[in-house]
Every structure is written in C-alpha cells, then in structure tokens.
N, C-alpha and C. Protein backbone atom coordinates (compact mmCIF):
# COMPACT_ATOMS: atom_id res chain seq x y z
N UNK A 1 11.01 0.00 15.48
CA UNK A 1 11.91 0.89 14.76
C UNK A 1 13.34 0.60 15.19
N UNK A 2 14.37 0.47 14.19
CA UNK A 2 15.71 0.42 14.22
C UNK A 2 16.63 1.61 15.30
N UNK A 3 16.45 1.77 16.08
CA UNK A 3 17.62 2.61 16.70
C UNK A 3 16.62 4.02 17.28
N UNK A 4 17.20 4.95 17.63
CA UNK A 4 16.24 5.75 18.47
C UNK A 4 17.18 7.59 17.62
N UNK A 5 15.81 8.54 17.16
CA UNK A 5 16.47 9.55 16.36
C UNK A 5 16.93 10.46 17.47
N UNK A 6 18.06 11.01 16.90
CA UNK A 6 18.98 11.50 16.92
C UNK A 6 18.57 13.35 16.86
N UNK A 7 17.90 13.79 17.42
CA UNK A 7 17.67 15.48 16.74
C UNK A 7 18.78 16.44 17.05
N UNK A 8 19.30 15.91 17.94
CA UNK A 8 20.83 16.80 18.31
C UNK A 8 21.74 17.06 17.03
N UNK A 9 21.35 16.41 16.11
CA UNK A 9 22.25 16.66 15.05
C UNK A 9 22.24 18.05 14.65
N UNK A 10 20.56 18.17 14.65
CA UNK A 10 20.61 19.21 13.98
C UNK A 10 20.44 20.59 14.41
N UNK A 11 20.62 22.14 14.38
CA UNK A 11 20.66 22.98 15.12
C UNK A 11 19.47 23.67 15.26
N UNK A 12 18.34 23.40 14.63
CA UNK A 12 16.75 23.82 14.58
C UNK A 12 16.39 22.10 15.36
N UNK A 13 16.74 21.39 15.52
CA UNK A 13 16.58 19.85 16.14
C UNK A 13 14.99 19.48 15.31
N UNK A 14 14.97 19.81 13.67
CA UNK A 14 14.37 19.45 13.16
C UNK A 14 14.73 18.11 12.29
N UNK A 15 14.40 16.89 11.74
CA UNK A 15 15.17 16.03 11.40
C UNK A 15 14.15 15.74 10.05
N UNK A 16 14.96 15.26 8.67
CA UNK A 16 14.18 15.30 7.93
C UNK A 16 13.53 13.98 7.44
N UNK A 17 11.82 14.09 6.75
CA UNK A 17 11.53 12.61 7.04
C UNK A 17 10.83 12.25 5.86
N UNK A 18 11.21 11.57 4.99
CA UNK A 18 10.82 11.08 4.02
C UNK A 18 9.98 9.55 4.30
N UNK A 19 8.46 10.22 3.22
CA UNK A 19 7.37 9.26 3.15
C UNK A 19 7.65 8.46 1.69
N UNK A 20 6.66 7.54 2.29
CA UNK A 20 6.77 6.85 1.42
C UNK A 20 5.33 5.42 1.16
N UNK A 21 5.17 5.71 0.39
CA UNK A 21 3.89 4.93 0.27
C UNK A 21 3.78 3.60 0.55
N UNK A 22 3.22 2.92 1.28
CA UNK A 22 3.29 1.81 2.06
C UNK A 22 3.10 0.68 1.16
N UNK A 23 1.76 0.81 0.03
CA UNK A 23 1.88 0.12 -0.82
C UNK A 23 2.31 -0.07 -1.94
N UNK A 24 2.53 1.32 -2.70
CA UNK A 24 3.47 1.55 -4.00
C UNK A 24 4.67 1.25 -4.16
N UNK A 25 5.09 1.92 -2.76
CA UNK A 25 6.63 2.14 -2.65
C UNK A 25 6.88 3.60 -3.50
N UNK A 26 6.10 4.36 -4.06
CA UNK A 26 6.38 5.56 -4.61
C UNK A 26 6.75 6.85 -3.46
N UNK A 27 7.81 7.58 -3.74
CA UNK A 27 7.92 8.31 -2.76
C UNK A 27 7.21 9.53 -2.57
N UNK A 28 6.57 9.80 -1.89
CA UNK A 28 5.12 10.87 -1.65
C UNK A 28 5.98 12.26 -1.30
N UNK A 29 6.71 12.39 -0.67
CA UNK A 29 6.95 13.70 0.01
C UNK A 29 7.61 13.69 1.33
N UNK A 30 8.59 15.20 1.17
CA UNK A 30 9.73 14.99 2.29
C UNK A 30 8.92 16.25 3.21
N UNK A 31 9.20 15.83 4.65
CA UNK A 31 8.88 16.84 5.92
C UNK A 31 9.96 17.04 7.12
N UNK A 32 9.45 17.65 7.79
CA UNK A 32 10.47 17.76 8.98
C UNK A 32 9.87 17.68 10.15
N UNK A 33 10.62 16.64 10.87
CA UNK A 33 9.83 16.56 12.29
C UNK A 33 10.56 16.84 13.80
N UNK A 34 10.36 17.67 14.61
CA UNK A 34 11.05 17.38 15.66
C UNK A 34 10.85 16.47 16.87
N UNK A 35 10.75 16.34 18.23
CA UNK A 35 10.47 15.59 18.66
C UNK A 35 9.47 15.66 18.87
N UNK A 36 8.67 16.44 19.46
CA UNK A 36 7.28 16.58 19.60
C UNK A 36 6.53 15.85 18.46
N UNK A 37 6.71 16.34 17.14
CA UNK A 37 6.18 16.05 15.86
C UNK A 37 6.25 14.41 16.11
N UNK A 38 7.30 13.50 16.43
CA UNK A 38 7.45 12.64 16.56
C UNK A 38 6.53 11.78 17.42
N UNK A 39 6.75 12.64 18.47
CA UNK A 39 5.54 11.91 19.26
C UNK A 39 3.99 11.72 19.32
N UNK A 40 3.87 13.25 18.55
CA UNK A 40 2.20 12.93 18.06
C UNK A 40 1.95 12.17 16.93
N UNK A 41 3.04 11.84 16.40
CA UNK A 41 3.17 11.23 15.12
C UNK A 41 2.78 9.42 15.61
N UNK A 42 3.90 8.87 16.59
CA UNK A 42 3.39 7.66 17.15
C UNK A 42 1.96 7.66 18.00
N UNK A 43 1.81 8.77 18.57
CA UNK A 43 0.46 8.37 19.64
C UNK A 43 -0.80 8.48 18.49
N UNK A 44 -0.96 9.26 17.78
CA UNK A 44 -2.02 9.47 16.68
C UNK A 44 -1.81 8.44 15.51
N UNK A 45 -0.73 7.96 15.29
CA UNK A 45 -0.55 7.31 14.03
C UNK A 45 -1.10 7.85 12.55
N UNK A 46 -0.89 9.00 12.90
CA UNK A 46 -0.90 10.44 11.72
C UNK A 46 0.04 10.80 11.35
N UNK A 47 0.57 11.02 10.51
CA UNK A 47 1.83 11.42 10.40
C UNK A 47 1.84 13.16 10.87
N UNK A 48 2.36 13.85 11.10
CA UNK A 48 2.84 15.21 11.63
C UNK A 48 4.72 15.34 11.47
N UNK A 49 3.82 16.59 11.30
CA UNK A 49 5.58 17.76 10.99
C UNK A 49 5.46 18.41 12.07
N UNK A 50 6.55 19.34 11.73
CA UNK A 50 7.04 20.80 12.52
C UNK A 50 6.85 21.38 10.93
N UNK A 51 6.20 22.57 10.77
CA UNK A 51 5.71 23.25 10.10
C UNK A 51 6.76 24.60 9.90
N UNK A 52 7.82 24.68 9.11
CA UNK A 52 8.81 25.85 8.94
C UNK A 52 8.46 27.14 8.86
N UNK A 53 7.09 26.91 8.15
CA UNK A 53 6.21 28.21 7.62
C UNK A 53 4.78 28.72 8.55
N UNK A 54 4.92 27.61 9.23
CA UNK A 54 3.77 27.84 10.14
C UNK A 54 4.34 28.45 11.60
N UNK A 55 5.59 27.77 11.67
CA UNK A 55 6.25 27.55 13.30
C UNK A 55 5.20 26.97 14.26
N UNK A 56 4.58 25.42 13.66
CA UNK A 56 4.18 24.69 14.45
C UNK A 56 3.96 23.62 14.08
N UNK A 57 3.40 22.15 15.18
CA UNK A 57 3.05 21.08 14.75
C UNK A 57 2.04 21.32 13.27
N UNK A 58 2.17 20.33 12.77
CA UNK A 58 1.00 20.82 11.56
C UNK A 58 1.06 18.68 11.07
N UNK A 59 -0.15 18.40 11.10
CA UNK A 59 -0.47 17.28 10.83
C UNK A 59 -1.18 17.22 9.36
N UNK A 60 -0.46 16.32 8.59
CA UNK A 60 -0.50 16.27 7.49
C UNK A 60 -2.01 15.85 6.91
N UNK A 61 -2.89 16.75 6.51
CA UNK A 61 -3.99 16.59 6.02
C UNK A 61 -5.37 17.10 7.19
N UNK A 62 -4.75 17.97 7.76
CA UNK A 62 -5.34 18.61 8.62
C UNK A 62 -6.69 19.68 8.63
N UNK A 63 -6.32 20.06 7.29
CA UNK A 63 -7.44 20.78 6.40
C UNK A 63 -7.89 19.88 5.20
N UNK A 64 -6.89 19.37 4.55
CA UNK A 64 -7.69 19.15 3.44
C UNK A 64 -8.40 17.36 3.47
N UNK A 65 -8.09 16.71 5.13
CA UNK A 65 -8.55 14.93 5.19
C UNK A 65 -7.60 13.98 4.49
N UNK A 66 -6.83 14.74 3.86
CA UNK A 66 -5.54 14.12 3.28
C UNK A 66 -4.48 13.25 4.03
N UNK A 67 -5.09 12.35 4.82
CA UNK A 67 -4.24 12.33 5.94
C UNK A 67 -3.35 11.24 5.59
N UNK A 68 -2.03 11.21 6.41
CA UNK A 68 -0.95 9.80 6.06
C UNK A 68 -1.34 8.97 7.20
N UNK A 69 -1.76 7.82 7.38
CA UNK A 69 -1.81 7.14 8.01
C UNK A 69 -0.59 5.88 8.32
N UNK A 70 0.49 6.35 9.67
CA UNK A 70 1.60 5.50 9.60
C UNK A 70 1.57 4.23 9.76
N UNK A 71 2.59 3.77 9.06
CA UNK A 71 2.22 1.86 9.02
C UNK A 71 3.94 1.51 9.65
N UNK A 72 4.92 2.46 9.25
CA UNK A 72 5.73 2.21 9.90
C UNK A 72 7.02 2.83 9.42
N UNK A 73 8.09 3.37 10.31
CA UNK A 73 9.01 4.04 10.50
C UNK A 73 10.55 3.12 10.47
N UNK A 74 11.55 4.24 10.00
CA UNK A 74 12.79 3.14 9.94
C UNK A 74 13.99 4.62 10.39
N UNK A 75 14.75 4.49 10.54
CA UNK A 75 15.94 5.33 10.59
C UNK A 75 17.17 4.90 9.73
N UNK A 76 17.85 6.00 9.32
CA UNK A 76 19.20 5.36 8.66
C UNK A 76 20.03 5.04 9.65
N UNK A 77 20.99 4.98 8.93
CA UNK A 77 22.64 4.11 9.75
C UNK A 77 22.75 5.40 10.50
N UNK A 78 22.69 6.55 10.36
CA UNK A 78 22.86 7.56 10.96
C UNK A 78 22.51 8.17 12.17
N UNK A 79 21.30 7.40 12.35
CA UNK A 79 19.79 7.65 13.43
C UNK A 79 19.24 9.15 13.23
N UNK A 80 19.66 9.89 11.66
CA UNK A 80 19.32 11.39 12.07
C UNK A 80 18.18 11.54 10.77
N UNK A 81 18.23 10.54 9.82
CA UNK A 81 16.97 10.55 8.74
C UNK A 81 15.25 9.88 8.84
N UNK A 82 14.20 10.01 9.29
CA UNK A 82 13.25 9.15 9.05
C UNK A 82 12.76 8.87 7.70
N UNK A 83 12.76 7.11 7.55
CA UNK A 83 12.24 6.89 6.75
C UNK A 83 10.67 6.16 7.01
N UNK A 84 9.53 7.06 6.62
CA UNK A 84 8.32 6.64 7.55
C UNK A 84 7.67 6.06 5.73
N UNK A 85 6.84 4.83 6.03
CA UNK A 85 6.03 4.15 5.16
C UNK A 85 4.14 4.44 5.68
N UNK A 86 3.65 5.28 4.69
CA UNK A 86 2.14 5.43 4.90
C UNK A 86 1.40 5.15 4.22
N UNK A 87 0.00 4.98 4.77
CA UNK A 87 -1.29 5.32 3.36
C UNK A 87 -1.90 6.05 3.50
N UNK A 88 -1.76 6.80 2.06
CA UNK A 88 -1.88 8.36 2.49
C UNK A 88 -4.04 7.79 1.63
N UNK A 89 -4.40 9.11 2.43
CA UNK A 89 -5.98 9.19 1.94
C UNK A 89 -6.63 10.05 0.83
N UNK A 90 -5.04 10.48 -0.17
CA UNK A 90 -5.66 11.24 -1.04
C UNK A 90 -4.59 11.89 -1.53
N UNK A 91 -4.64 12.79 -2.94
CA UNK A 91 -3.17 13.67 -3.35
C UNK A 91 -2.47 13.95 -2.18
N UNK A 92 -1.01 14.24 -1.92
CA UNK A 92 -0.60 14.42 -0.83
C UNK A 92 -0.12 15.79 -1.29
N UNK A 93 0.20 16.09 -2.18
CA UNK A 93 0.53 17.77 -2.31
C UNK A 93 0.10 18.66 -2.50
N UNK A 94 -0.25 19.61 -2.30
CA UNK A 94 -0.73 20.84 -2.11
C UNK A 94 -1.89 21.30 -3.77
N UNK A 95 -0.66 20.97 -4.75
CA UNK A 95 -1.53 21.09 -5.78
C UNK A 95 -2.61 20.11 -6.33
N UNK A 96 -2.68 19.31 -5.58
CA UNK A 96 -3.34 17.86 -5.99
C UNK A 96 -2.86 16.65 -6.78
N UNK A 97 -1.70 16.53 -6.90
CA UNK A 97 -0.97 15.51 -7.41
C UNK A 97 -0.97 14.81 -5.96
N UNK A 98 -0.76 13.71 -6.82
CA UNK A 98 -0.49 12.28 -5.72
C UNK A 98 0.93 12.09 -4.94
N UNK A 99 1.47 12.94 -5.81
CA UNK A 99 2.99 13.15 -4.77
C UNK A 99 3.68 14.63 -5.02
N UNK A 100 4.84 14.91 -4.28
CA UNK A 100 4.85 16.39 -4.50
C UNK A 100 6.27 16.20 -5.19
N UNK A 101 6.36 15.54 -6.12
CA UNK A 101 7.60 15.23 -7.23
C UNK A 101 6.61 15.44 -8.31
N UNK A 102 5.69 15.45 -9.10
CA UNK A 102 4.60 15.36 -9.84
C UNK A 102 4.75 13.87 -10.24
N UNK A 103 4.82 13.17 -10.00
CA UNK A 103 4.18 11.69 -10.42
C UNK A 103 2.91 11.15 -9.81
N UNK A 104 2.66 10.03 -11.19
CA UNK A 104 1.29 9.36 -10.26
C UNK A 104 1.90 7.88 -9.30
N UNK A 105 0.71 8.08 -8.27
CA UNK A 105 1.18 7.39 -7.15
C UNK A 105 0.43 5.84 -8.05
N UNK A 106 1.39 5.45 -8.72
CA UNK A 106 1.26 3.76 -9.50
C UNK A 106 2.45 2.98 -8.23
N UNK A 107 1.91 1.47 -8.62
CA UNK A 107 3.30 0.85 -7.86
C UNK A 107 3.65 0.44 -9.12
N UNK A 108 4.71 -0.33 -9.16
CA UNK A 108 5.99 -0.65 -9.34
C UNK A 108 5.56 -2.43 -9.91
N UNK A 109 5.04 -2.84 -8.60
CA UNK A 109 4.32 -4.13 -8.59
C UNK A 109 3.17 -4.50 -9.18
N UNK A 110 2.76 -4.70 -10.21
CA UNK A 110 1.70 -5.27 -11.62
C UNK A 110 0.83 -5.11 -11.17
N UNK A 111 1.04 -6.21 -9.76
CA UNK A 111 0.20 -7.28 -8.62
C UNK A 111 -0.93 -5.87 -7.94
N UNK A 112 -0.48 -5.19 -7.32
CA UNK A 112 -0.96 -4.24 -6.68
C UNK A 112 -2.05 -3.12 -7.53
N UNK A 113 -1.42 -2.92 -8.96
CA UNK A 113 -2.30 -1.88 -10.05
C UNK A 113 -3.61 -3.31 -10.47
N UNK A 114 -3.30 -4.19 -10.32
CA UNK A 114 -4.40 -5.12 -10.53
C UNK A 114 -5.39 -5.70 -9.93
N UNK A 115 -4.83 -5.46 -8.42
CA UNK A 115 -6.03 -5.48 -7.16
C UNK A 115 -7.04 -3.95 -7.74
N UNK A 116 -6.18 -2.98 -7.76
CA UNK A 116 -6.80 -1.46 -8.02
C UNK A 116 -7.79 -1.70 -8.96
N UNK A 117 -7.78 -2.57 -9.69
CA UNK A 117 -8.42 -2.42 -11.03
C UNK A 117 -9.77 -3.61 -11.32
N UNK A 118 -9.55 -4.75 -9.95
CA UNK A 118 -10.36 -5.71 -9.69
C UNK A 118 -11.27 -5.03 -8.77
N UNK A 119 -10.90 -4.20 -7.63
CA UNK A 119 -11.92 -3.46 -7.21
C UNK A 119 -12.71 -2.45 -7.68
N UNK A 120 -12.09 -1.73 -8.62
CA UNK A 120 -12.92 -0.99 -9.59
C UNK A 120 -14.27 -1.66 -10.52
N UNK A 121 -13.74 -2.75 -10.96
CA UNK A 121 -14.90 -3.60 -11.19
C UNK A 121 -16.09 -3.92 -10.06
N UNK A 122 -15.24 -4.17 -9.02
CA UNK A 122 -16.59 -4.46 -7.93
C UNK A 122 -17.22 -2.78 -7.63
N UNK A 123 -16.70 -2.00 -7.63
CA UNK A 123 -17.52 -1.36 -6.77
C UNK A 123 -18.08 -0.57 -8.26
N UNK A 124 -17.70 -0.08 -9.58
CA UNK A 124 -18.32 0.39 -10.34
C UNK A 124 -18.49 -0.55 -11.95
N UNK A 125 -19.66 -1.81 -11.62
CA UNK A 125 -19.79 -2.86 -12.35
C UNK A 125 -20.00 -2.24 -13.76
N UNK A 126 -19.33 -2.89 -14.58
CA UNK A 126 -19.71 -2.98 -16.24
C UNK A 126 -19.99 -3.84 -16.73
N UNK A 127 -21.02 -3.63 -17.66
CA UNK A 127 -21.68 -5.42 -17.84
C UNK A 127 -20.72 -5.70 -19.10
N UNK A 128 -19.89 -5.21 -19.68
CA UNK A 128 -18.84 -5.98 -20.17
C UNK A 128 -17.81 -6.24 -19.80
N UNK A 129 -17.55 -6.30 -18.62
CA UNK A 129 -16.15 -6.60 -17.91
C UNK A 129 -16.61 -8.02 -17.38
N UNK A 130 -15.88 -8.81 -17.54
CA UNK A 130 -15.67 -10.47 -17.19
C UNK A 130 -15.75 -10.45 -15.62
N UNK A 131 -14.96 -8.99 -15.14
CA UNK A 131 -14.43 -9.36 -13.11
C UNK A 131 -15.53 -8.92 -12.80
N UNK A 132 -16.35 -7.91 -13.12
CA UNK A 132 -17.78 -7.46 -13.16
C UNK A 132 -19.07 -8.47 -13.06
N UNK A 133 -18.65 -9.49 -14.15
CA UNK A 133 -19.83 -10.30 -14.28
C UNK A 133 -19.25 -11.37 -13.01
N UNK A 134 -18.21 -11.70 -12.51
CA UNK A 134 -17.76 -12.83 -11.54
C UNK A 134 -18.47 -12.18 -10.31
N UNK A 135 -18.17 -10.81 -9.65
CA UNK A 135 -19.01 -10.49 -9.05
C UNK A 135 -20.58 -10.56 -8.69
N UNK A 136 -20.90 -10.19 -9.92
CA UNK A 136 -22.51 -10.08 -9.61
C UNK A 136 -22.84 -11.51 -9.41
N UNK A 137 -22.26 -12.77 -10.25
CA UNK A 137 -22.79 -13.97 -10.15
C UNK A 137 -22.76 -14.63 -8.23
N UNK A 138 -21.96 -14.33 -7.58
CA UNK A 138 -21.84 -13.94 -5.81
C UNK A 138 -20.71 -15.30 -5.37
N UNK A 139 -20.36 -14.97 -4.39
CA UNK A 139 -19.71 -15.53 -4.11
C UNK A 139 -18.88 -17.33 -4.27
N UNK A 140 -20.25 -18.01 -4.54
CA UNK A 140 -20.23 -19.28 -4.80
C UNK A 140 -19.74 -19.12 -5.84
N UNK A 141 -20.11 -18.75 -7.01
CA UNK A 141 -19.29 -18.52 -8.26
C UNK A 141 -18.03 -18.33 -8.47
N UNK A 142 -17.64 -17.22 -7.89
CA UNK A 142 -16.34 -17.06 -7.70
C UNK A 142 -15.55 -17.99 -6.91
N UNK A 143 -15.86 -18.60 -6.29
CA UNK A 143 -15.06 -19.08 -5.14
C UNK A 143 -14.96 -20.86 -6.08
N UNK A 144 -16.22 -21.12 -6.58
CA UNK A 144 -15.96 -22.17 -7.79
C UNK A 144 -15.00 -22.15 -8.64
N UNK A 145 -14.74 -20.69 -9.35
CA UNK A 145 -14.04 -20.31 -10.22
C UNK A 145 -13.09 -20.99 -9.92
N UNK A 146 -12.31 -20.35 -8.82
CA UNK A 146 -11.21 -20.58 -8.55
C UNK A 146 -10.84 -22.61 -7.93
N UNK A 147 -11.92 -22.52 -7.64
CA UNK A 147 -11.46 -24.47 -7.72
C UNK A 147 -11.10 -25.07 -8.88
N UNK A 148 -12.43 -24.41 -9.99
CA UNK A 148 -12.00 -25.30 -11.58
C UNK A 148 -10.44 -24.51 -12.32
N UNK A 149 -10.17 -23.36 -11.74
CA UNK A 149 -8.69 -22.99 -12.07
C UNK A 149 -7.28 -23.45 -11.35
N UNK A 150 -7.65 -23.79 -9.77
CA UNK A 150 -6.55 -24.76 -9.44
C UNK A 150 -6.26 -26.34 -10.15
N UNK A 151 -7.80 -26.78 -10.18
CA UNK A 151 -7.65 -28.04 -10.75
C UNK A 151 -7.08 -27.83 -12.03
N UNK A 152 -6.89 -27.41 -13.44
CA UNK A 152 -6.34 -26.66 -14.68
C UNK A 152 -5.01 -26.86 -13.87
N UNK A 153 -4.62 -25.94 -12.71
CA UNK A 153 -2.90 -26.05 -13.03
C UNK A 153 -2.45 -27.22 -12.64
N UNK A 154 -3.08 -27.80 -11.88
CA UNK A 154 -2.45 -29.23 -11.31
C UNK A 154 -2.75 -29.73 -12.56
N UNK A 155 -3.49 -30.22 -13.29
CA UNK A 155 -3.47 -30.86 -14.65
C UNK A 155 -1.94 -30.87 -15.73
N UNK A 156 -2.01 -29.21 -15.58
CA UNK A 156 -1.17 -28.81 -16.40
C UNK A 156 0.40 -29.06 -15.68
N UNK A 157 0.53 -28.83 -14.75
CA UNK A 157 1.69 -29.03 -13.89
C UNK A 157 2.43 -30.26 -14.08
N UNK A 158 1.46 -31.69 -14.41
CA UNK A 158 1.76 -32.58 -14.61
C UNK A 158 2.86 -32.83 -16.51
N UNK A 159 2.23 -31.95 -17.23
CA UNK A 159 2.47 -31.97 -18.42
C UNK A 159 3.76 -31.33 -18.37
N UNK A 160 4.48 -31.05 -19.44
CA UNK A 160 5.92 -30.80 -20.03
C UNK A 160 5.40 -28.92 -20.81
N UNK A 161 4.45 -28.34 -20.80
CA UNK A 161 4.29 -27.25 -21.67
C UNK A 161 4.57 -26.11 -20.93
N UNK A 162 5.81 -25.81 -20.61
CA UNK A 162 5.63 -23.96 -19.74
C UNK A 162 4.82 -23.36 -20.00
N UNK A 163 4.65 -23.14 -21.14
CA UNK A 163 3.54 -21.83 -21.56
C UNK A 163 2.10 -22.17 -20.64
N UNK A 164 1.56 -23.31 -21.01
CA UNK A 164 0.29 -23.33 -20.86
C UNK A 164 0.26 -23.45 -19.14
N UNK A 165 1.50 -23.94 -18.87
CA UNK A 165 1.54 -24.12 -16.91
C UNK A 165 1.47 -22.41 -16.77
N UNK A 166 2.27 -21.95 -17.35
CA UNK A 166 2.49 -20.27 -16.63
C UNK A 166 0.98 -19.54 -16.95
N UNK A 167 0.52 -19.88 -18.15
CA UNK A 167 -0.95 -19.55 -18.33
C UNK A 167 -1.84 -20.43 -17.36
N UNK A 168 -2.03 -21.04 -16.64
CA UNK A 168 -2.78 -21.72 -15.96
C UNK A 168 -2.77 -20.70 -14.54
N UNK A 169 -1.46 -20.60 -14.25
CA UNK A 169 -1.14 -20.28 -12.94
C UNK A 169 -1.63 -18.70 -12.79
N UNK A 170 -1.41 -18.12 -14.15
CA UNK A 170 -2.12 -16.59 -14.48
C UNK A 170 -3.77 -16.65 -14.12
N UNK A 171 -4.17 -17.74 -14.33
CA UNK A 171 -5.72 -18.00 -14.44
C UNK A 171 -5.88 -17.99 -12.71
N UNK A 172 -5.08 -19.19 -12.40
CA UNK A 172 -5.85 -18.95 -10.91
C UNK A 172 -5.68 -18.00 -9.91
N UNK A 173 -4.01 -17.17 -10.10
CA UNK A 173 -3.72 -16.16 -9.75
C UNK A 173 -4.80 -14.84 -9.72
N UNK A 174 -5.35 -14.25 -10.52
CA UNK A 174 -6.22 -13.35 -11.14
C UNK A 174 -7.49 -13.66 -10.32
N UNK A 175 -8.09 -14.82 -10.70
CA UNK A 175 -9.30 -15.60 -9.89
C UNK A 175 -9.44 -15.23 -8.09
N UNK A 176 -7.95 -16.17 -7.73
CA UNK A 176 -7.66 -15.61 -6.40
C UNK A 176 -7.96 -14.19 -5.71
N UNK A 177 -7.28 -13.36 -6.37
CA UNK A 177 -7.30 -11.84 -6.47
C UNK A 177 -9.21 -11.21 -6.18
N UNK A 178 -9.68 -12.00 -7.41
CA UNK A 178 -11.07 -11.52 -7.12
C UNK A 178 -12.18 -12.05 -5.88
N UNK A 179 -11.78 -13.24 -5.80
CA UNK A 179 -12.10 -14.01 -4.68
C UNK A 179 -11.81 -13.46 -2.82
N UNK A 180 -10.51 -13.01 -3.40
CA UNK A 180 -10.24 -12.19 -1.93
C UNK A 180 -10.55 -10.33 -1.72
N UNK A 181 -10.90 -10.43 -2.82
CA UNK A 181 -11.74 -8.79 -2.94
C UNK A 181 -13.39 -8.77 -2.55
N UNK A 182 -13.88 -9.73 -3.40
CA UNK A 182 -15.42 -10.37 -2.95
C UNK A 182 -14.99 -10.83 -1.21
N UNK A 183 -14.26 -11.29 -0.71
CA UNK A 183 -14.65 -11.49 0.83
C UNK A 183 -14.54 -9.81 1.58
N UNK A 184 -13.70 -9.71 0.84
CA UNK A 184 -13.49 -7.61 1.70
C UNK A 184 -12.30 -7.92 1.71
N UNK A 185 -11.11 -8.44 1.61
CA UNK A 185 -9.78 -8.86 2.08
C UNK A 185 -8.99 -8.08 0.31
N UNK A 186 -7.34 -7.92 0.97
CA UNK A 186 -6.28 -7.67 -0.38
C UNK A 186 -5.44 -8.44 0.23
N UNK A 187 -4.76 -8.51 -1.14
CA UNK A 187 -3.44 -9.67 -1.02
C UNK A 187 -2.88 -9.00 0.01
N UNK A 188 -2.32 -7.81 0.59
CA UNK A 188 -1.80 -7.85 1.90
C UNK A 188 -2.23 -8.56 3.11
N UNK A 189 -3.52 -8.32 2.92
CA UNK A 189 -3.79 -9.09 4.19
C UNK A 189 -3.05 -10.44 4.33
N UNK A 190 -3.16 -10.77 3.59
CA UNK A 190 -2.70 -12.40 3.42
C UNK A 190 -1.22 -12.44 3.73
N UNK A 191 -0.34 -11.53 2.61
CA UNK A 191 0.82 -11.65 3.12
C UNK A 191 1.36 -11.25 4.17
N UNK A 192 0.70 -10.02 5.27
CA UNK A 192 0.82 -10.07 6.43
C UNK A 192 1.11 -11.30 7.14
N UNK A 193 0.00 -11.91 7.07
CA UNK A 193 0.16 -13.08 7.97
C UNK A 193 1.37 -14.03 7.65
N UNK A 194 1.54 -14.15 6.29
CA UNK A 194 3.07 -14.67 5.73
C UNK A 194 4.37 -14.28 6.75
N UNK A 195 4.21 -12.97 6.66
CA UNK A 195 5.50 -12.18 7.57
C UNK A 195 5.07 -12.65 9.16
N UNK A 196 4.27 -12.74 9.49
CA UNK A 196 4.21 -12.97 11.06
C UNK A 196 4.79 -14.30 10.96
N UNK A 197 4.52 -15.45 10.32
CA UNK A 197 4.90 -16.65 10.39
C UNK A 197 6.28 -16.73 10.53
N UNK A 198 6.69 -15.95 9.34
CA UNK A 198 8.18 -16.13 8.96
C UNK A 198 8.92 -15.03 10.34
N UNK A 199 8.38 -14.18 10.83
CA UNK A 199 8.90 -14.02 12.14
C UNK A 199 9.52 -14.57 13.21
N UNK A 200 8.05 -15.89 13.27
CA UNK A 200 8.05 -16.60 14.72
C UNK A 200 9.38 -17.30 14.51
C-alpha cells in the first residue's frame, strides 16, 4: 500500500473507504473504517468497518456470508481516503443488489462477462451450446481445439486480409478462454503471473 492512513484527519478518526470490485472494477459500496477496523481488515483479509449505527467493528457479511474478500488497498494523495479492491461473495447491499448504487455488478471488460458465461456453460451444460459440447468432449478436445485454431491464425497472419486475421485471433482467443476454465484456471490467473514478471 502507497503511504500509511492518516485518521487524525478526522474528528470521529473514522476515514472513508470505498470498494471496489476487484474484477469488474464496478464500484460496490462506501464504509468507514477506523484503525482498529483497519487492522482486522489486514489480519482477516475481510474487509470490516466501524459500524455508525452499530458503534462497532462490524465485518462486512457477517450475517448474511456476503463477505468482501481484500485483494488490495490504495490511499489517495491525501493518505486520508481508502481505496480497497475486493471479491465480494454475493449482493453487497442490504437490499440484494450487487452494489448499493443499484447497478449490476457487470465489468466494463467484454473479456471478463465472457469467462462468466464460459463457465456457465461448464458448470450448467446445454446440449445446444457449442462451449457445452467442447466440454463434455474432455479435455483432449479442447486443448486440440485450440492447436487447430492457433495454426488458422498463423496461416492467416501470413495473408494480407484483416478481417479474417482478427476473426482467426477471435477463434483462438475464445478457445483459450475455455481451455483455461476446463483446467480450473481464469485469465487472471495468467495475467497475474504477467504482472509478477513485469515487476521483477
């Protein structure tokens, strides 16, 4: 985390902390934490408040399993705002919406509503869905798939046709996607390891 918070700012030394969905990027809901809150917040990797209405710690999903699970925290230029990134385990607001702005918790990123929608196939198969039938055929299949779709773009790569290169690359893209869902893995995983590289 960027810099170390600041609660002196404020005169309840409550500081306010906006979530935010780790993978959407949709913003879930604002809380207040003091230090304590803070600290059970890192040792549990739960997210937790200070509770205005309660006058106490109160960990977010405490009754209802709703829980935010932190992935990671930022501060402003200020050191007096948290900006915390989670995955939350379910509606995060009270009334059951997915965020407490009333929106649905969609991303932003195609990429991400399309993993959502490749696993939906795996785990509730339709025998007319194409990602459905790649599944059941098991792994070798899929994992073929995706050889006879790299070979297609290198083919095509060679040629002069955008269209059919950008359609090629859609093919093995998609393929990929299912291939790394059939092992248990999401494209994060992968790009994780991207970011560690680009770290070192």
């Amino acid at each position: 985390m960027n810099g170390k918070p600041d609660f002196s700012k404020y005169a309840d030394g409550l500081m306010p902390a906006i979530i935010q969905d780790a993978t959407t990027n949709v913003v879930l809901m604002l809380g207040f934490m003091n230090e304590d809150a803070w600290g059970k917040t890192k040792e549990t990797k739960l997210v937790t408040f200070y509770s205005r209405t309660k006058q106490r710690l109160w960990t977010k999903g405490e009754e209802s399993k709703n829980y935010l699970h932190l992935i990671d925290i930022k501060l402003d230029c200020d050191n007096d705002t948290f900006l915390i990134k989670a995955r939350p385990d379910g509606p995060v607001c009270h009334t059951g919406s997915d965020t407490c702005f009333n929106e649905e918790n969609i991303s932003e990123n195609f990429l991400s509503q399309l993993e959502k929608i490749i696993a939906d196939r795996k785990e509730n198969p339709n025998e007319k869905s194409y990602t459905s039938s790649l599944f059941t055929k098991g792994i070798n299949a899929v994992a073929q798939k995706v050889g006879e779709e790299a070979v297609e773009l290198i083919i095509e790569a060679k040629d002069d046709d955008a269209g059919e290169f950008k359609n090629e690359a859609a093919d093995l893209l998609f393929h990929y996607l299912v291939l790394l869902r059939a092992k248990g893995f999401a494209l994060n995983d992968v790009t994780d390891i991207l970011k560690q590289r680009h770290a070192k």
